[in-house]
C-alpha atoms as a PDB file:
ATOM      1  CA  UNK A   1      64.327 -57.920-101.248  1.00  0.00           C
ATOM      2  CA  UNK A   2      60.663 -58.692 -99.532  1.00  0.00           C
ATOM      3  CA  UNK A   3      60.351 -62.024 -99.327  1.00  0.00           C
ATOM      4  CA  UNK A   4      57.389 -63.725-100.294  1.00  0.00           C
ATOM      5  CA  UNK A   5      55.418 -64.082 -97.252  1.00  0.00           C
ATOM      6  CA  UNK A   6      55.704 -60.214 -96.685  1.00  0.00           C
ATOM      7  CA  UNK A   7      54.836 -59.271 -99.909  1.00  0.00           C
ATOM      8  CA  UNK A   8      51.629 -61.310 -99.228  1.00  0.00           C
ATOM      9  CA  UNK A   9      51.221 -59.558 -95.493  1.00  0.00           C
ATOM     10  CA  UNK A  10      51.270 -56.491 -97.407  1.00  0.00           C
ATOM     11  CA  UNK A  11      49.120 -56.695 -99.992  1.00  0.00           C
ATOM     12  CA  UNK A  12      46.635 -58.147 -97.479  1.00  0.00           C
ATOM     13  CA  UNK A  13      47.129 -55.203 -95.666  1.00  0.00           C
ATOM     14  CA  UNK A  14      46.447 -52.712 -98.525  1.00  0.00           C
ATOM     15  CA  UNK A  15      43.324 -54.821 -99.643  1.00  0.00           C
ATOM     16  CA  UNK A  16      41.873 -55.043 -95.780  1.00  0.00           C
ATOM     17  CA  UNK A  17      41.996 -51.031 -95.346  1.00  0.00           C
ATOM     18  CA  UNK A  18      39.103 -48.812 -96.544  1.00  0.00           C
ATOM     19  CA  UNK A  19      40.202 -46.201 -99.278  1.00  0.00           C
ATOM     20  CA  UNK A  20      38.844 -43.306-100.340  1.00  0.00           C
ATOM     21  CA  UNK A  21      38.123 -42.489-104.197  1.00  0.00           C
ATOM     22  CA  UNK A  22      40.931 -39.435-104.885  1.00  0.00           C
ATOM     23  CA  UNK A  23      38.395 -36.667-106.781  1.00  0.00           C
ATOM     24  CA  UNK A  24      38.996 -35.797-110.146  1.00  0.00           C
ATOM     25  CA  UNK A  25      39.298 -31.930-111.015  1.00  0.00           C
ATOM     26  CA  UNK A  26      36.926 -30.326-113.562  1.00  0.00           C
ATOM     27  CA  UNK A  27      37.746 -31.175-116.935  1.00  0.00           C
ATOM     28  CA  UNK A  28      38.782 -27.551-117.847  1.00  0.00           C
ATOM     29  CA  UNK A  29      42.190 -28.124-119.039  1.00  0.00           C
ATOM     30  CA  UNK A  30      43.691 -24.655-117.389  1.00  0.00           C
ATOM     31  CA  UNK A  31      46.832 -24.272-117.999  1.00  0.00           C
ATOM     32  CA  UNK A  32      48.936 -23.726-114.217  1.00  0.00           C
ATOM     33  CA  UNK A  33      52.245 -23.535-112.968  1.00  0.00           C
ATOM     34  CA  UNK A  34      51.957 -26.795-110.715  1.00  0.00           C
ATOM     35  CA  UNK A  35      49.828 -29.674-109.635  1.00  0.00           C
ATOM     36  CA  UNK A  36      50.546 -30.106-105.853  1.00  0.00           C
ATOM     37  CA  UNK A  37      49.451 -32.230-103.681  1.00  0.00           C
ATOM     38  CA  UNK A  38      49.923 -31.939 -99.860  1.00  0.00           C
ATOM     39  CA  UNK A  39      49.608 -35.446 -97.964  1.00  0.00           C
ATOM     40  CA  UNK A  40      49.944 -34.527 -94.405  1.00  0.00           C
ATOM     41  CA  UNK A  41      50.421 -37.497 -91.795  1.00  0.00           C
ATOM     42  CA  UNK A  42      48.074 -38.067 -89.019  1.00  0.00           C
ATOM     43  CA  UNK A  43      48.594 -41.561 -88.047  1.00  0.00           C
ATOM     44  CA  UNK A  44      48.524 -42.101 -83.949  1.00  0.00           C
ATOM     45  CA  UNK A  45      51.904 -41.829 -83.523  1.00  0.00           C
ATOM     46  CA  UNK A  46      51.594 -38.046 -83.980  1.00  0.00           C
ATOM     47  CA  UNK A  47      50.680 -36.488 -80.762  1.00  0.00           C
ATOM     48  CA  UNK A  48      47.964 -33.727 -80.223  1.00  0.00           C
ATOM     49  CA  UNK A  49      50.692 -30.872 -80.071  1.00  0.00           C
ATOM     50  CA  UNK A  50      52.310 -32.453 -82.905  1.00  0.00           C
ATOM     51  CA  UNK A  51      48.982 -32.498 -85.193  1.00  0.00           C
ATOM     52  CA  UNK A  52      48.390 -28.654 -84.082  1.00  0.00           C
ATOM     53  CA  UNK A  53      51.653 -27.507 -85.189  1.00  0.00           C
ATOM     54  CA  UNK A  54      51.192 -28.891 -88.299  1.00  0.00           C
ATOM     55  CA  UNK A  55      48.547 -28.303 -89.186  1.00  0.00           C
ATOM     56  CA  UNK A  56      48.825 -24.253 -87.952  1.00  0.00           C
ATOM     57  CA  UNK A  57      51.886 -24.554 -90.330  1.00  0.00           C
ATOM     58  CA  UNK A  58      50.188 -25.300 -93.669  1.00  0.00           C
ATOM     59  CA  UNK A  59      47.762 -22.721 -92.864  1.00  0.00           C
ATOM     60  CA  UNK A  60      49.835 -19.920 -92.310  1.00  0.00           C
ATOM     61  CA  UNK A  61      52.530 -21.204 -94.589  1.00  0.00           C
ATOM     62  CA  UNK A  62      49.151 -20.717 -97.252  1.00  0.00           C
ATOM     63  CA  UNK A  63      48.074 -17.029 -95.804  1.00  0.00           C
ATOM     64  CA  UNK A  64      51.842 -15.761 -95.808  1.00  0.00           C
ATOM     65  CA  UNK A  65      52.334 -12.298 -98.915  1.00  0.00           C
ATOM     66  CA  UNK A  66      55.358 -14.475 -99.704  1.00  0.00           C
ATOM     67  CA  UNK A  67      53.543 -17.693-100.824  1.00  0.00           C
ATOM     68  CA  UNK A  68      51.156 -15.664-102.431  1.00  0.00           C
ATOM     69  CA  UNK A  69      54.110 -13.903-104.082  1.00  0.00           C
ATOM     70  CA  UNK A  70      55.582 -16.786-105.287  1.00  0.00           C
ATOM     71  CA  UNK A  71      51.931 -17.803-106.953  1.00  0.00           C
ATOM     72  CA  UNK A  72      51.968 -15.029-108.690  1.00  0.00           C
ATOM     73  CA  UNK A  73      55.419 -15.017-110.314  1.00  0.00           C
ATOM     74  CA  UNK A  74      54.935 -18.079-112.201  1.00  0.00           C
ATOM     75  CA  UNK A  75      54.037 -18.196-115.776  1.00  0.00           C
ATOM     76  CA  UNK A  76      50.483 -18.679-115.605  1.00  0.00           C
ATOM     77  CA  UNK A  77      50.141 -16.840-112.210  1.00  0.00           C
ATOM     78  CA  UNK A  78      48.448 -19.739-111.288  1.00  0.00           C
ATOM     79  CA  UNK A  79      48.520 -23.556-109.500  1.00  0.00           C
ATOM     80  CA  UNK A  80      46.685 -26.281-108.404  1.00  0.00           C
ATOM     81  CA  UNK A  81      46.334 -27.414-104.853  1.00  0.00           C
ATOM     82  CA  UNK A  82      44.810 -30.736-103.501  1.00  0.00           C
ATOM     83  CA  UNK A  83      45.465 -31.239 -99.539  1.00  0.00           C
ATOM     84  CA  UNK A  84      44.779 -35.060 -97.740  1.00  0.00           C
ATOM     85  CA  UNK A  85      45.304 -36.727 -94.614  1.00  0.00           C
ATOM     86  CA  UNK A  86      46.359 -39.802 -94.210  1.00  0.00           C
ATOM     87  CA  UNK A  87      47.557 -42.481 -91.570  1.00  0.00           C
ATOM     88  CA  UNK A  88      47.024 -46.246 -92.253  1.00  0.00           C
ATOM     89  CA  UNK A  89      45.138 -45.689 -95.256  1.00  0.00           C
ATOM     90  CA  UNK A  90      43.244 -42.091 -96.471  1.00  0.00           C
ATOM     91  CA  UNK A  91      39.644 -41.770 -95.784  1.00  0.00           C
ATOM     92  CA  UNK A  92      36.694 -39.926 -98.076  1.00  0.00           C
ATOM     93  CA  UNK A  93      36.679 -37.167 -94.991  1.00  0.00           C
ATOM     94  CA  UNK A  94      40.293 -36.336 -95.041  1.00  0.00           C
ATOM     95  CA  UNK A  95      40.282 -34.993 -98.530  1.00  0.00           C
ATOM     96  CA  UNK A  96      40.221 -31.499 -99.724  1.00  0.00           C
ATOM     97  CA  UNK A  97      40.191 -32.226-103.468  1.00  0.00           C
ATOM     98  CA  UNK A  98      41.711 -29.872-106.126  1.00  0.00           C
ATOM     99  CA  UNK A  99      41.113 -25.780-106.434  1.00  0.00           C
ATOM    100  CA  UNK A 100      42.959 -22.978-108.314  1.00  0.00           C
ATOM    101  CA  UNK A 101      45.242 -20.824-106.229  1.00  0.00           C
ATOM    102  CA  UNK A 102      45.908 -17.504-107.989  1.00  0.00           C
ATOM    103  CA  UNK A 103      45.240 -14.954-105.658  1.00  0.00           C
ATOM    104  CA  UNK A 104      45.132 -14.165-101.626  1.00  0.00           C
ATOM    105  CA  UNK A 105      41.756 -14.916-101.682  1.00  0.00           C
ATOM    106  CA  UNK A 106      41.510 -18.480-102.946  1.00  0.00           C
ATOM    107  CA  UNK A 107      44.605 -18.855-101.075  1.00  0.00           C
ATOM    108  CA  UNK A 108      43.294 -18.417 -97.681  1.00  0.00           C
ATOM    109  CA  UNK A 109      39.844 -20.099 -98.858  1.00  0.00           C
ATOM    110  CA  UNK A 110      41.993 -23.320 -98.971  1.00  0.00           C
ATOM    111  CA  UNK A 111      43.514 -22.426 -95.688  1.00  0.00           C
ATOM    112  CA  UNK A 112      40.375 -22.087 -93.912  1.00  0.00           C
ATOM    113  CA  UNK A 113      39.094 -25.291 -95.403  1.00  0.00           C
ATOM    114  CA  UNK A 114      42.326 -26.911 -93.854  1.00  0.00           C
ATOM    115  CA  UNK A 115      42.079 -24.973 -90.332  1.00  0.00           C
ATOM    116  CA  UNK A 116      38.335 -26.103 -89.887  1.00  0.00           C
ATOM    117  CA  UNK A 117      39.247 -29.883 -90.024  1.00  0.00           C
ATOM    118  CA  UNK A 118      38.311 -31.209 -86.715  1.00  0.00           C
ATOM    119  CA  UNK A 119      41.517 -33.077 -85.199  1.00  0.00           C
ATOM    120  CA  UNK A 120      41.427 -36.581 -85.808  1.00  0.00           C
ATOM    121  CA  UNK A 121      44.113 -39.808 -86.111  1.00  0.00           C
ATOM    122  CA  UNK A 122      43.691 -43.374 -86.302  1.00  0.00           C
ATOM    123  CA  UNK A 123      46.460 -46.038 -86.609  1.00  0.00           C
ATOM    124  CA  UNK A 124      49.162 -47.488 -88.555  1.00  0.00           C
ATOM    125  CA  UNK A 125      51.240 -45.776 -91.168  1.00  0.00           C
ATOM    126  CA  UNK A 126      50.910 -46.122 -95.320  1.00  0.00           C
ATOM    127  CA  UNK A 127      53.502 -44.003 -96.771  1.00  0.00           C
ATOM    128  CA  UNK A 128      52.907 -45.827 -99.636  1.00  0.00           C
ATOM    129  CA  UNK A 129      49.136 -45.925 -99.645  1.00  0.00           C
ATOM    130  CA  UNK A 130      49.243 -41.927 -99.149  1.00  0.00           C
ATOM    131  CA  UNK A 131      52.087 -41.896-102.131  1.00  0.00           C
ATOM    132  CA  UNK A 132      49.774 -44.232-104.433  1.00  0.00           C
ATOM    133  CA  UNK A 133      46.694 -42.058-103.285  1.00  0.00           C
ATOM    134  CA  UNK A 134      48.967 -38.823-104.179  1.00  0.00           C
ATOM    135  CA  UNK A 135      49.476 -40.255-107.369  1.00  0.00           C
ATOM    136  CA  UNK A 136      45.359 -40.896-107.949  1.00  0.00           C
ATOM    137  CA  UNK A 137      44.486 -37.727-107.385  1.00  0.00           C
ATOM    138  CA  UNK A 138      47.490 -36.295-109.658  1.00  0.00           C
ATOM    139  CA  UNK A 139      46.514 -38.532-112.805  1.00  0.00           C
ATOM    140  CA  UNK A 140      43.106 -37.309-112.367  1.00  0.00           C
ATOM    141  CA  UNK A 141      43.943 -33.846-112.564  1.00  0.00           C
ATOM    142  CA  UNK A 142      42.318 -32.306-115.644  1.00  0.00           C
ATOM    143  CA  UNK A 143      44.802 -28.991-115.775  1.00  0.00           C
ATOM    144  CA  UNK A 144      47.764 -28.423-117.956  1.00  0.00           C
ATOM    145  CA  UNK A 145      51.014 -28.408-115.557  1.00  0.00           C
ATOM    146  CA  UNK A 146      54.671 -28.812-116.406  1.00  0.00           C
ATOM    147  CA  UNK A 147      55.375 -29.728-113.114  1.00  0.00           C
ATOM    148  CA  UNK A 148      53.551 -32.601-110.908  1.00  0.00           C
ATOM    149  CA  UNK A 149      54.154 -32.688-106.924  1.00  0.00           C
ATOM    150  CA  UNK A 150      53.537 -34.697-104.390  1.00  0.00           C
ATOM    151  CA  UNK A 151      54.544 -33.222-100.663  1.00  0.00           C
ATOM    152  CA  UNK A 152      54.176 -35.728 -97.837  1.00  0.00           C
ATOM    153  CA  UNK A 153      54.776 -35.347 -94.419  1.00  0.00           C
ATOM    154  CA  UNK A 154      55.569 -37.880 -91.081  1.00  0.00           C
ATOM    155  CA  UNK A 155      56.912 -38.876 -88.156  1.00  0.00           C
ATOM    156  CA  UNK A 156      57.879 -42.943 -88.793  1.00  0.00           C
ATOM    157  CA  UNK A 157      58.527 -45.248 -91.732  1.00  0.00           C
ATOM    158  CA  UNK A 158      55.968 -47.044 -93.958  1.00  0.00           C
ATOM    159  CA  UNK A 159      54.794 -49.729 -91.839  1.00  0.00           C
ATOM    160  CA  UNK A 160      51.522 -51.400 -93.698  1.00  0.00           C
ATOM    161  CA  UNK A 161      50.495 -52.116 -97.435  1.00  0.00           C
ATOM    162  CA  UNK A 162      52.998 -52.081-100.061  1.00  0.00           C
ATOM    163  CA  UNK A 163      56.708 -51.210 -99.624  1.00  0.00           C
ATOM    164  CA  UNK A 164      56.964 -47.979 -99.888  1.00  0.00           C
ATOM    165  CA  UNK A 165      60.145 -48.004-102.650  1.00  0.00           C
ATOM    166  CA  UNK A 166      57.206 -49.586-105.133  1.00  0.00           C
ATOM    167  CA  UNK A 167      54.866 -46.999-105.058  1.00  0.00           C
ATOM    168  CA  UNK A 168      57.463 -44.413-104.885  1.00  0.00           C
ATOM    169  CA  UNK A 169      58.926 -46.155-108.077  1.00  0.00           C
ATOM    170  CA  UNK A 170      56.013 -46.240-109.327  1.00  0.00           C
ATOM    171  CA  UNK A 171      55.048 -42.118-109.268  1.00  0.00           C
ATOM    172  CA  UNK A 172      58.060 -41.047-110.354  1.00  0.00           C
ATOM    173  CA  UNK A 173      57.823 -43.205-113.474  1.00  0.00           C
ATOM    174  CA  UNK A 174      55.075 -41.206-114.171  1.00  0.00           C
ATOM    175  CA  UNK A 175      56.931 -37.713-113.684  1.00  0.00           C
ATOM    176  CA  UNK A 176      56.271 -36.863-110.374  1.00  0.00           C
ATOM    177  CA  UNK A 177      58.679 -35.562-108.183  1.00  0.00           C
ATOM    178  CA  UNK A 178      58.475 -36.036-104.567  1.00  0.00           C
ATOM    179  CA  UNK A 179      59.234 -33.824-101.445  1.00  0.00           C
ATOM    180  CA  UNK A 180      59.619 -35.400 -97.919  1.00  0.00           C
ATOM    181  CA  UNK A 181      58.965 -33.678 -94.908  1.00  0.00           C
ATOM    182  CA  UNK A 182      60.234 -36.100 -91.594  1.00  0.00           C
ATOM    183  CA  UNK A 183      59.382 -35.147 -88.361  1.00  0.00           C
ATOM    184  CA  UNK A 184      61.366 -35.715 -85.724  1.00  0.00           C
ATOM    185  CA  UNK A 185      60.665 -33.941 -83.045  1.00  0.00           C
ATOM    186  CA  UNK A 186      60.077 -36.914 -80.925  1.00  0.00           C
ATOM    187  CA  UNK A 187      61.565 -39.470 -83.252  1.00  0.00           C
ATOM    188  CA  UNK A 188      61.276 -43.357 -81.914  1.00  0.00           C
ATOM    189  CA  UNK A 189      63.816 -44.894 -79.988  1.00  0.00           C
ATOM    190  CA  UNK A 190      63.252 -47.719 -82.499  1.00  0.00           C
ATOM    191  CA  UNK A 191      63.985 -45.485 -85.483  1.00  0.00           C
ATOM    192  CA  UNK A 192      65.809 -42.635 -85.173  1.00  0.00           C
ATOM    193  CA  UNK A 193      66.981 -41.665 -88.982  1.00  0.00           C
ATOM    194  CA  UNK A 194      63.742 -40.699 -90.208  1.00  0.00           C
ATOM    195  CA  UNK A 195      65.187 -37.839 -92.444  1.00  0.00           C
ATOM    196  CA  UNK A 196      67.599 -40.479 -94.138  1.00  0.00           C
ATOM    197  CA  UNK A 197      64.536 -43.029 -94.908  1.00  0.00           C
ATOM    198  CA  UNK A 198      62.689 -40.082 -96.245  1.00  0.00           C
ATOM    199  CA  UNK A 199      65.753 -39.252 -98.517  1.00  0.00           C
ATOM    200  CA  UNK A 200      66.126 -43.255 -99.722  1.00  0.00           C
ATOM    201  CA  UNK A 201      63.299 -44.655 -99.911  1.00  0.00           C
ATOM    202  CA  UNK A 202      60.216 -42.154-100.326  1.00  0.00           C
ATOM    203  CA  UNK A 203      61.157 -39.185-102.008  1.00  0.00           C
ATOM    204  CA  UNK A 204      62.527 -38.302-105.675  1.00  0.00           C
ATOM    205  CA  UNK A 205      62.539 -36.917-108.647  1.00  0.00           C
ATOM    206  CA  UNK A 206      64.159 -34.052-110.538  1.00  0.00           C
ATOM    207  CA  UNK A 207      65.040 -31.444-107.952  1.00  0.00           C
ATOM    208  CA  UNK A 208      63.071 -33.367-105.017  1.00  0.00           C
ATOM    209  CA  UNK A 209      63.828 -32.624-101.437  1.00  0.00           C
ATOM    210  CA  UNK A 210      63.896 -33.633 -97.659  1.00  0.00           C
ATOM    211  CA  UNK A 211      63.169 -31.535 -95.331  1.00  0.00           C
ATOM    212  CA  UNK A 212      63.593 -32.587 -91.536  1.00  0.00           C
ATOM    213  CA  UNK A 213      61.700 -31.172 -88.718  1.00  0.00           C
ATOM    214  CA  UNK A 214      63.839 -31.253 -85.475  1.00  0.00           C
ATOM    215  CA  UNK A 215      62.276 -28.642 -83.667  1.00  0.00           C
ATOM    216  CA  UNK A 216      58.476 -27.255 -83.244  1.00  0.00           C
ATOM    217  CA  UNK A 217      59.922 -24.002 -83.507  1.00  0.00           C
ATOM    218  CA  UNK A 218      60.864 -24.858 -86.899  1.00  0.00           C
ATOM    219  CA  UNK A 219      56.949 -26.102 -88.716  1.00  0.00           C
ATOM    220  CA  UNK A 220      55.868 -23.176 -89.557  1.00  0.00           C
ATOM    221  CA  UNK A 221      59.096 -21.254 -91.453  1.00  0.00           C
ATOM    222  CA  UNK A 222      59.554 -24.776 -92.932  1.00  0.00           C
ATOM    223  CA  UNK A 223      56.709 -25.469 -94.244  1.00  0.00           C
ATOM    224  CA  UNK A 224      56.473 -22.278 -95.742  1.00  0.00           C
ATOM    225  CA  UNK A 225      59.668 -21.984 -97.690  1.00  0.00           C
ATOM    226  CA  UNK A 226      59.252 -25.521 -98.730  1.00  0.00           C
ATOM    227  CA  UNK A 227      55.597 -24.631-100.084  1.00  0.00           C
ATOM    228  CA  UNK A 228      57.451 -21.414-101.994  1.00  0.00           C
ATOM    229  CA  UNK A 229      60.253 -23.965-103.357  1.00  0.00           C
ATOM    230  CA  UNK A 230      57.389 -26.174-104.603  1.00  0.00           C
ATOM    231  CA  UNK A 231      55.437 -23.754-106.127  1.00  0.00           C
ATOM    232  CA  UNK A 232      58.389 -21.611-107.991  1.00  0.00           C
ATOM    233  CA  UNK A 233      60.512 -24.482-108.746  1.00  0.00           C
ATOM    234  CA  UNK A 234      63.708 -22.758-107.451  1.00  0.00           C
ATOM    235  CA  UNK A 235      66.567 -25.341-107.140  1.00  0.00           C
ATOM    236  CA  UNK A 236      66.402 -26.880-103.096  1.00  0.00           C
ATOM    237  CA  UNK A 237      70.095 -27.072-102.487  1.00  0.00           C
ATOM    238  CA  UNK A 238      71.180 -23.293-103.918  1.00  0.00           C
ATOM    239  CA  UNK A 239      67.744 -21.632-101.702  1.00  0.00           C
ATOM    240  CA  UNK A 240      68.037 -23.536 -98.397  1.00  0.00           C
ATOM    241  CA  UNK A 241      70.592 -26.215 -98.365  1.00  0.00           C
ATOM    242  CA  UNK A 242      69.761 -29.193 -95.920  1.00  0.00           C
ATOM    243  CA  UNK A 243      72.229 -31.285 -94.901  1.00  0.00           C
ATOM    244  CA  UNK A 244      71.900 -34.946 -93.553  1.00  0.00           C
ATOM    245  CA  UNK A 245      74.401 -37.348 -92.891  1.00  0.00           C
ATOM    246  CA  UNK A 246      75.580 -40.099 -94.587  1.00  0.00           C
ATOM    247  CA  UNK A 247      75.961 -43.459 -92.508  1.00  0.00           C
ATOM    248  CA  UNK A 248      75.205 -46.983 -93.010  1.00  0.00           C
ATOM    249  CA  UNK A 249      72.185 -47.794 -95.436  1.00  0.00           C
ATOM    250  CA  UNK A 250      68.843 -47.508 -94.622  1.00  0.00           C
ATOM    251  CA  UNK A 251      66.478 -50.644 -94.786  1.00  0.00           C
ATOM    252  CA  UNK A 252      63.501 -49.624 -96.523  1.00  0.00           C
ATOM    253  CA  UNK A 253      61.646 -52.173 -95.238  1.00  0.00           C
ATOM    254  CA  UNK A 254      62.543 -51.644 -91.261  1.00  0.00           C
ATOM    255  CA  UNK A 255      58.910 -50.284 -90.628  1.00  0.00           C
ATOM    256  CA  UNK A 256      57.205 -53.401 -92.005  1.00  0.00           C
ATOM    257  CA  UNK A 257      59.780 -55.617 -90.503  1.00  0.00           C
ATOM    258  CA  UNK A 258      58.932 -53.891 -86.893  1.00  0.00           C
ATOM    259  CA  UNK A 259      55.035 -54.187 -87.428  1.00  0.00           C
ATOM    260  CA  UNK A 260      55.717 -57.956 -88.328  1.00  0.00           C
ATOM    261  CA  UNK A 261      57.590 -58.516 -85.114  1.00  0.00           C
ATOM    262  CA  UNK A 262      54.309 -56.794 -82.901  1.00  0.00           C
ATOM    263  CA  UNK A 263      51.666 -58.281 -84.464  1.00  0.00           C
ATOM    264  CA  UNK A 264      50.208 -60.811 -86.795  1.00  0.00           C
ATOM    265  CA  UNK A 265      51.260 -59.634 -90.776  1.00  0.00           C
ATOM    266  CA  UNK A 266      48.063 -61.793 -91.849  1.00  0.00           C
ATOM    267  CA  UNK A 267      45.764 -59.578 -89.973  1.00  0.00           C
ATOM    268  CA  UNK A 268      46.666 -56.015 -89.022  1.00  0.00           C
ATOM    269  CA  UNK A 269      44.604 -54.350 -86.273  1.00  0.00           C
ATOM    270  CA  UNK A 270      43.318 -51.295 -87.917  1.00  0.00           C
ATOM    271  CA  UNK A 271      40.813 -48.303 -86.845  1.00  0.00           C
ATOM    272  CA  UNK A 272      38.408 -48.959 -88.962  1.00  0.00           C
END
């Protein structure tokens, strides 16, 4: 349980951080398959070849006939797509807010919009400031979905704001299921279960997944056939069954418990 003194530290930390304002989608009320939302990590600890890989994999994971296939299938033919970037908090310039993907055109419209995002990162890491964000832009959505996703990718545990179990608690009260994507393709010396956390303490939901990344080989089939899973709804275990191993518990709140021991709780350095 956090103690009081961290719950404090954190909520200074979420209240010290500049936000963006998620944008609301026109109020059409179109009916679509899905509302998802990819929140894609980009927090320091994520080295240049890291960034490129991942971010080459949403792109081509968004070009590929198959996604496009899978589109197509649904009832509507249609979904919703809202892409952001975040690290210690989620700026106005990392946002790519929502647009209707029912075709190969609009399709790769969103993936150029993505590819032609200059490289950037900044410090600290908010899983649960990019899961409350998620959650923004998803209750602001003005389409008609059966399904709500959020899809979040990263390479370490929540370390800053609010513990990450809240917010996640929080967004799946309202319905939304959410997918985890760990990468650990350089995973910390300090914290080397990354797929586990991701499986306890930020993802859930009816038919929600983890998906770890061990390899760079791996981003861009990944990300794909997790973007197809999203997007058709297929069950995650009977398409591509992931398997990762049960030990002791996790601590949910190891990443805030590290930051604490490096630095002042009170007063965070951030990039501002």
């Amino acid at each position: 349980m956090l103690d009081a003194i961290s719950l404090l530290a954190c909520l200074a930390c979420a209240q010290a951080a500049p936000v963006a304002t998620p944008l609301a989608a026109p109020a059409n009320g179109m009916a679509v398959d899905v509302e998802l939302v990819l929140a894609v990590d980009i927090s320091q600890s994520m080295d240049e070849n890291e960034f490129a890989l991942q971010r080459a994999g949403y792109v081509e994971a968004l070009r590929h006939p198959d996604f496009i296939k899978a589109v197509r299938s649904g009832t509507t033919g249609r979904i919703a797509l809202a892409y952001f970037e975040w690290a210690g908090t989620v700026r106005d310039d990392a946002v790519i807010a929502w647009q209707v993907i029912d075709d190969a055109e609009s399709a790769n419209a969103f993936a150029d919009r993505i590819e032609a995002r200059p490289f950037r990162s900044f410090r600290a890491t908010s899983i649960s400031g990019a899961l409350a964000f998620g959650t923004e832009l998803l209750d602001g959505a003005a389409f008609e979905a059966a399904r709500r996703v959020i899809d979040i990718s990263g390479d370490g545990p929540n370390n800053i704001g609010l513990p990450v179990t809240m917010t996640r608690d929080a967004a799946l009260a309202k319905g939304i299921v959410i997918n985890g994507l760990p990468i650990l393709i350089s995973p910390s010396p300090t914290f080397s279960h990354l797929d586990r956390y991701y499986a306890e303490c930020v993802t859930g939901g009816p038919g929600s997944f983890v998906l770890p990344i061990y390899a760079a080989s791996e981003f861009t089939t990944a990300i794909r056939r997790k973007l197809i899973l999203e997007v058709s709804g297929a069950p995650w275990a009977d398409s591509w069954p992931v398997r990762i191993d049960a030990a002791a518990p996790i601590d949910c709140l190891q990443g805030e418990r590290d930051r604490r021991f490096f630095s002042d709780p009170f007063f965070p350095e951030l990039d501002r």
